[in-house]
N, C-alpha and C. Protein backbone atom coordinates (compact mmCIF):
# COMPACT_ATOMS: atom_id res chain seq x y z
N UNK A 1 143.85 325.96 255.43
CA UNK A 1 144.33 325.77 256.79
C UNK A 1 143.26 326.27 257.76
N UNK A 2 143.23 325.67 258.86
CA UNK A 2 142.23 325.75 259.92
C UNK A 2 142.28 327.01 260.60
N UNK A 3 141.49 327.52 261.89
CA UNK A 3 141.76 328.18 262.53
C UNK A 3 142.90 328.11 263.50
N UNK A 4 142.84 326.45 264.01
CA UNK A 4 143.44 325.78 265.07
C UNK A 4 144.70 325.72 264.46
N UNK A 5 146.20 325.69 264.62
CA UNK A 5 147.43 325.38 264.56
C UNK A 5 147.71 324.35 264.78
N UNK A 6 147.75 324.01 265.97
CA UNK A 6 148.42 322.99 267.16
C UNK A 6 148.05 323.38 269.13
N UNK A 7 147.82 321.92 269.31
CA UNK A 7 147.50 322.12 270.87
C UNK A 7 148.93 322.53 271.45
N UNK A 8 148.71 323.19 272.68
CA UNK A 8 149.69 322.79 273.66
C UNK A 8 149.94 322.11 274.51
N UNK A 9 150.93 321.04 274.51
CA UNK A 9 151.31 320.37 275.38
C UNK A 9 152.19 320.54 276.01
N UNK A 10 151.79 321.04 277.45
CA UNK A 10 153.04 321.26 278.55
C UNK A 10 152.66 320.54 279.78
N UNK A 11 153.43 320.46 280.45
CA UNK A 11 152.95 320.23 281.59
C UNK A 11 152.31 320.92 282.70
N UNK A 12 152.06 322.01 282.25
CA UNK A 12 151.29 323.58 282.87
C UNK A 12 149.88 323.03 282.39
N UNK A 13 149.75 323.24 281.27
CA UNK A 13 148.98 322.43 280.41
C UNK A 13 147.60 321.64 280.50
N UNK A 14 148.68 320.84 280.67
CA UNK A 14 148.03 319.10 281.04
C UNK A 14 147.40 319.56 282.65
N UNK A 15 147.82 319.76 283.47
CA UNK A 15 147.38 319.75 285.36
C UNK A 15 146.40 320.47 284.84
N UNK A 16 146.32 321.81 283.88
CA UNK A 16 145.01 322.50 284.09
C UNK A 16 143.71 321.77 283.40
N UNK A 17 144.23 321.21 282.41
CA UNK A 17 143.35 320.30 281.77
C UNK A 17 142.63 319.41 282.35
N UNK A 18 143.46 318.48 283.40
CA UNK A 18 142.53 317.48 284.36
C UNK A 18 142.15 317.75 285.16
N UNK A 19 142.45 319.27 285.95
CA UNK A 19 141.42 319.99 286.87
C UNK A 19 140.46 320.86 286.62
N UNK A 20 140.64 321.61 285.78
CA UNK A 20 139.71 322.73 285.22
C UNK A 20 139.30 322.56 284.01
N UNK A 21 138.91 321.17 283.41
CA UNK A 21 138.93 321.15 281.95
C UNK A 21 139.33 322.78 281.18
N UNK A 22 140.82 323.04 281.37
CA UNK A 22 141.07 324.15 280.12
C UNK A 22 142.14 323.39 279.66
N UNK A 23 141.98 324.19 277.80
CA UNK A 23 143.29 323.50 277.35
C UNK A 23 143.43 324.55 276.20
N UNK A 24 144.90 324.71 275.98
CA UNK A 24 145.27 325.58 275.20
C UNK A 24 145.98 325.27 273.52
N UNK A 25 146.02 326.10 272.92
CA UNK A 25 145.60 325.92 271.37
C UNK A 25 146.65 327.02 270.49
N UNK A 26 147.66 326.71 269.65
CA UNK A 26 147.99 327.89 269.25
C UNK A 26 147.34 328.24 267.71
N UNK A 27 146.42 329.06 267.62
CA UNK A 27 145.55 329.51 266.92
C UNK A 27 146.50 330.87 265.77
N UNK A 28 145.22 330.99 264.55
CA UNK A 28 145.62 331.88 263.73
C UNK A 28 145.69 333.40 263.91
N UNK A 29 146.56 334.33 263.99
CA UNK A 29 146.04 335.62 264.61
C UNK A 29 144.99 336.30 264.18
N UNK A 30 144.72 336.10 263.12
CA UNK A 30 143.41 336.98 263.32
C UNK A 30 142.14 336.34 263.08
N UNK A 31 142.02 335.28 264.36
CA UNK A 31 141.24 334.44 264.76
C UNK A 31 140.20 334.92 266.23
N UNK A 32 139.38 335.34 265.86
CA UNK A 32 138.49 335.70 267.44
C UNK A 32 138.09 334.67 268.29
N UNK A 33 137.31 335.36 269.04
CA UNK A 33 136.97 334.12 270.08
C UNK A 33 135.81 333.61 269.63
N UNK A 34 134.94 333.81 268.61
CA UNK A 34 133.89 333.32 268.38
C UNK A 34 134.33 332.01 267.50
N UNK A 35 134.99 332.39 266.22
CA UNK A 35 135.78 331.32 265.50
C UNK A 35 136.47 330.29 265.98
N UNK A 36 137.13 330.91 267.29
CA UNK A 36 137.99 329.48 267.85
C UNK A 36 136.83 328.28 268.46
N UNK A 37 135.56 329.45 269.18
CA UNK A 37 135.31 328.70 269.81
C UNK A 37 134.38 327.45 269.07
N UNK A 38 133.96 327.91 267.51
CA UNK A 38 133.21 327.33 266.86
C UNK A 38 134.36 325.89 266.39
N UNK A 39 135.84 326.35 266.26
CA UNK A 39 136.47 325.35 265.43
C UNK A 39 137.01 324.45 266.36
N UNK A 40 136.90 324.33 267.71
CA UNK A 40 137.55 323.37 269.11
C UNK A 40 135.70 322.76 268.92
N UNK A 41 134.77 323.32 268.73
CA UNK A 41 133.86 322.48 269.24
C UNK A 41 133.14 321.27 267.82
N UNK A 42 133.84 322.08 266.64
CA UNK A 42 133.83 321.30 265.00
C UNK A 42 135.11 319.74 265.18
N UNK A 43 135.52 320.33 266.00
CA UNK A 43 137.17 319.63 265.85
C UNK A 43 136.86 318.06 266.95
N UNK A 44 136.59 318.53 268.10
CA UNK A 44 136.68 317.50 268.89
C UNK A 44 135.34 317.50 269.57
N UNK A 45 134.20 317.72 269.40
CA UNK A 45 132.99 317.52 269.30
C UNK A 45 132.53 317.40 270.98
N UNK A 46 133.19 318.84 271.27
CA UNK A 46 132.22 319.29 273.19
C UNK A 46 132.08 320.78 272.97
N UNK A 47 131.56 320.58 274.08
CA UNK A 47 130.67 322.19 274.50
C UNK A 47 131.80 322.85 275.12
N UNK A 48 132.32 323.95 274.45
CA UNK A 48 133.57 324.80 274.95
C UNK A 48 132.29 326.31 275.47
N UNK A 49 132.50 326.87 276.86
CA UNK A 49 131.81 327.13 277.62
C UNK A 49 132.93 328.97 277.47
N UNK A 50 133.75 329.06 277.68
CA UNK A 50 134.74 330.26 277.40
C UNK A 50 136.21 330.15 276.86
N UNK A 51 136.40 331.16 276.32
CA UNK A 51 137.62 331.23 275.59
C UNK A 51 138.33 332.78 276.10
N UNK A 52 139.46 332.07 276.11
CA UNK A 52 140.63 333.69 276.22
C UNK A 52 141.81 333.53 275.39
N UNK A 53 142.49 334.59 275.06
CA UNK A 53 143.29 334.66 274.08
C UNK A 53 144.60 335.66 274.58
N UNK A 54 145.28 335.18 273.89
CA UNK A 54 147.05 336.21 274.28
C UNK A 54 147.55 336.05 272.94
N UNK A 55 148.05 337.66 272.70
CA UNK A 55 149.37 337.26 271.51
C UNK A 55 150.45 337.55 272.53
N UNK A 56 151.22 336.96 271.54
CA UNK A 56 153.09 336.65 272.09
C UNK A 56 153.73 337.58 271.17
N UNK A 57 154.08 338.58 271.49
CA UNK A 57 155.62 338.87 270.31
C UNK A 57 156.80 337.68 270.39
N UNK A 58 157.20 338.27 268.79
CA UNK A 58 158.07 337.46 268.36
C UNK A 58 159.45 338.15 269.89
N UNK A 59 160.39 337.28 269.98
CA UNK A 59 161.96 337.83 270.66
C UNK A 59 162.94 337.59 269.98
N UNK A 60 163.84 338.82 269.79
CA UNK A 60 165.23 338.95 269.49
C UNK A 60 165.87 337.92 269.92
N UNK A 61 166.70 337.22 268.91
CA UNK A 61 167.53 336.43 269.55
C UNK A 61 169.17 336.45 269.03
N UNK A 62 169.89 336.02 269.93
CA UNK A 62 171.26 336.39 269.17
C UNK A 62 172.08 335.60 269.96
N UNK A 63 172.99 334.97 269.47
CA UNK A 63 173.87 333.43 269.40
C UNK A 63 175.73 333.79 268.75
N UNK A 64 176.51 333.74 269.90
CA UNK A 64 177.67 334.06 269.34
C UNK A 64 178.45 332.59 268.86
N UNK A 65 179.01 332.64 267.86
CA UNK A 65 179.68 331.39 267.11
C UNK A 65 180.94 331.47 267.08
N UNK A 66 181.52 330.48 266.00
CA UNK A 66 183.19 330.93 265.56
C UNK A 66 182.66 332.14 264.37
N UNK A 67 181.90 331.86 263.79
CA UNK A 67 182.33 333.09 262.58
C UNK A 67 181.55 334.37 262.73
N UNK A 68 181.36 334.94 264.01
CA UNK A 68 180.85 335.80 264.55
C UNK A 68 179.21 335.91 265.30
N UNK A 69 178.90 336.98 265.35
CA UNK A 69 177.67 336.64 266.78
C UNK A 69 175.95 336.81 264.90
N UNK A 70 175.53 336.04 265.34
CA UNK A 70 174.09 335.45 264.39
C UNK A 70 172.76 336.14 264.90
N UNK A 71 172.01 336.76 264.47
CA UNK A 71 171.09 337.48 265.33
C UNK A 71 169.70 336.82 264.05
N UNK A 72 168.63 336.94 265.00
CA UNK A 72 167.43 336.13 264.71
C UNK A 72 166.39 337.13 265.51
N UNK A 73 165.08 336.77 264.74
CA UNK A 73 163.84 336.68 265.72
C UNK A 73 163.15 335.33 265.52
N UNK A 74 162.08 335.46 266.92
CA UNK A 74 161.22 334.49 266.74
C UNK A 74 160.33 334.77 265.95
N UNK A 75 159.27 333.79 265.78
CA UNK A 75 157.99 334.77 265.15
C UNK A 75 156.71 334.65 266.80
N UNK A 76 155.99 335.90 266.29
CA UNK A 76 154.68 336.09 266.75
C UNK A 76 153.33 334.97 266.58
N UNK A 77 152.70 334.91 268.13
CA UNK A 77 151.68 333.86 267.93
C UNK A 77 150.46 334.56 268.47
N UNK A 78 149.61 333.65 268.90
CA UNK A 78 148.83 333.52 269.44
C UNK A 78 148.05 332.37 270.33
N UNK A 79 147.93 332.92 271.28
CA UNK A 79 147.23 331.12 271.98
C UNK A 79 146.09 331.59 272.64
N UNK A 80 145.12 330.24 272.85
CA UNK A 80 144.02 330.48 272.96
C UNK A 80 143.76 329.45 274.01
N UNK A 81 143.31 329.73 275.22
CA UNK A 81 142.84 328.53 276.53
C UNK A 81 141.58 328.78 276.35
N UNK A 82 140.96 327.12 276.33
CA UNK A 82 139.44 326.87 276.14
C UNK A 82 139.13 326.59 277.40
N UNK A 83 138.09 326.92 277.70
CA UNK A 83 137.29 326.15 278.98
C UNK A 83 136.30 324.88 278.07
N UNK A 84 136.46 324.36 278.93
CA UNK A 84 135.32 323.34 278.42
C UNK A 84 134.06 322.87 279.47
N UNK A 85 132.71 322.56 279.13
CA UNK A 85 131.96 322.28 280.22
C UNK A 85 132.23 321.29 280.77
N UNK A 86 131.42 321.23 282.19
CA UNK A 86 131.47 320.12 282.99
C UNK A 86 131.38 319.17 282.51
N UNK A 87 131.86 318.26 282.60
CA UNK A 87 132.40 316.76 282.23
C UNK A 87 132.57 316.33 280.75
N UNK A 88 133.36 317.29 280.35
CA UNK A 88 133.82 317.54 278.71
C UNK A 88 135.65 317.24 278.87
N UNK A 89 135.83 316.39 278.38
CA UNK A 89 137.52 316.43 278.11
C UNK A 89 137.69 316.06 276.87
N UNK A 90 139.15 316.77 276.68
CA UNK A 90 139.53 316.49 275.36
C UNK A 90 141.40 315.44 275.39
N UNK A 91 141.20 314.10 274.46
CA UNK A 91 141.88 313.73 274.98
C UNK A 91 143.26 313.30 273.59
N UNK A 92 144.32 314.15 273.58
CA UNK A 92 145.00 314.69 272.41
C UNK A 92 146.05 313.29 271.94
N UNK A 93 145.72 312.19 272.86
CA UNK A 93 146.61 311.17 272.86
C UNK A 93 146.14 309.94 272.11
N UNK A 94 145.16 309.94 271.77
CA UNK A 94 144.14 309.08 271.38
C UNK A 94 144.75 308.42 270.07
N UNK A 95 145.05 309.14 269.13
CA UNK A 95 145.26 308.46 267.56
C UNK A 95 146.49 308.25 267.57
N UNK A 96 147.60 308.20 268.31
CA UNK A 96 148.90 307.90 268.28
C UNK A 96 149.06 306.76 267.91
């Protein structure tokens, strides 16, 4: 398995993508910024210029039913927003 997970597609997303070429990535945690930035530029073949990173904790979750209240977590991630250089886009719609 890759470094890369899965892109994000939101609509937060996407606007930053067609203005600021950034686009975000949910990556492996113990994935740096050097690795990501090597496997976005292996992957879809541009010059990624900076990278930043966030982990997410997992959240408690809890759901009351008929056969009493169900308690859960999420799990823990990580995501990663690429910059990409000037006139570099990446376009995730392509092979559909």
């Amino acid at each position: 398995m890759g470094i890369i997970i899965k892109p994000v597609v939101t609509e937060k997303m996407t606007a930053l993508g067609e203005k600021l070429q950034r686009y975000g990535f949910i990556v492996q945690k113990s994935a740096n910024k050097l690795q990501i930035k090597k496997a976005v530029e292996e992957l879809y073949g541009v010059e990624v210029t900076e990278v930043n990173t966030m982990n997410y904790n997992g959240k408690t979750k809890s759901r009351f039913t008929k056969t009493g209240q169900v308690k859960g977590r999420t799990s823990s991630f990580k995501k990663a927003i690429v910059t990409l250089a000037e006139g570099e886009t990446i376009d995730f719609y392509s092979n559909i």
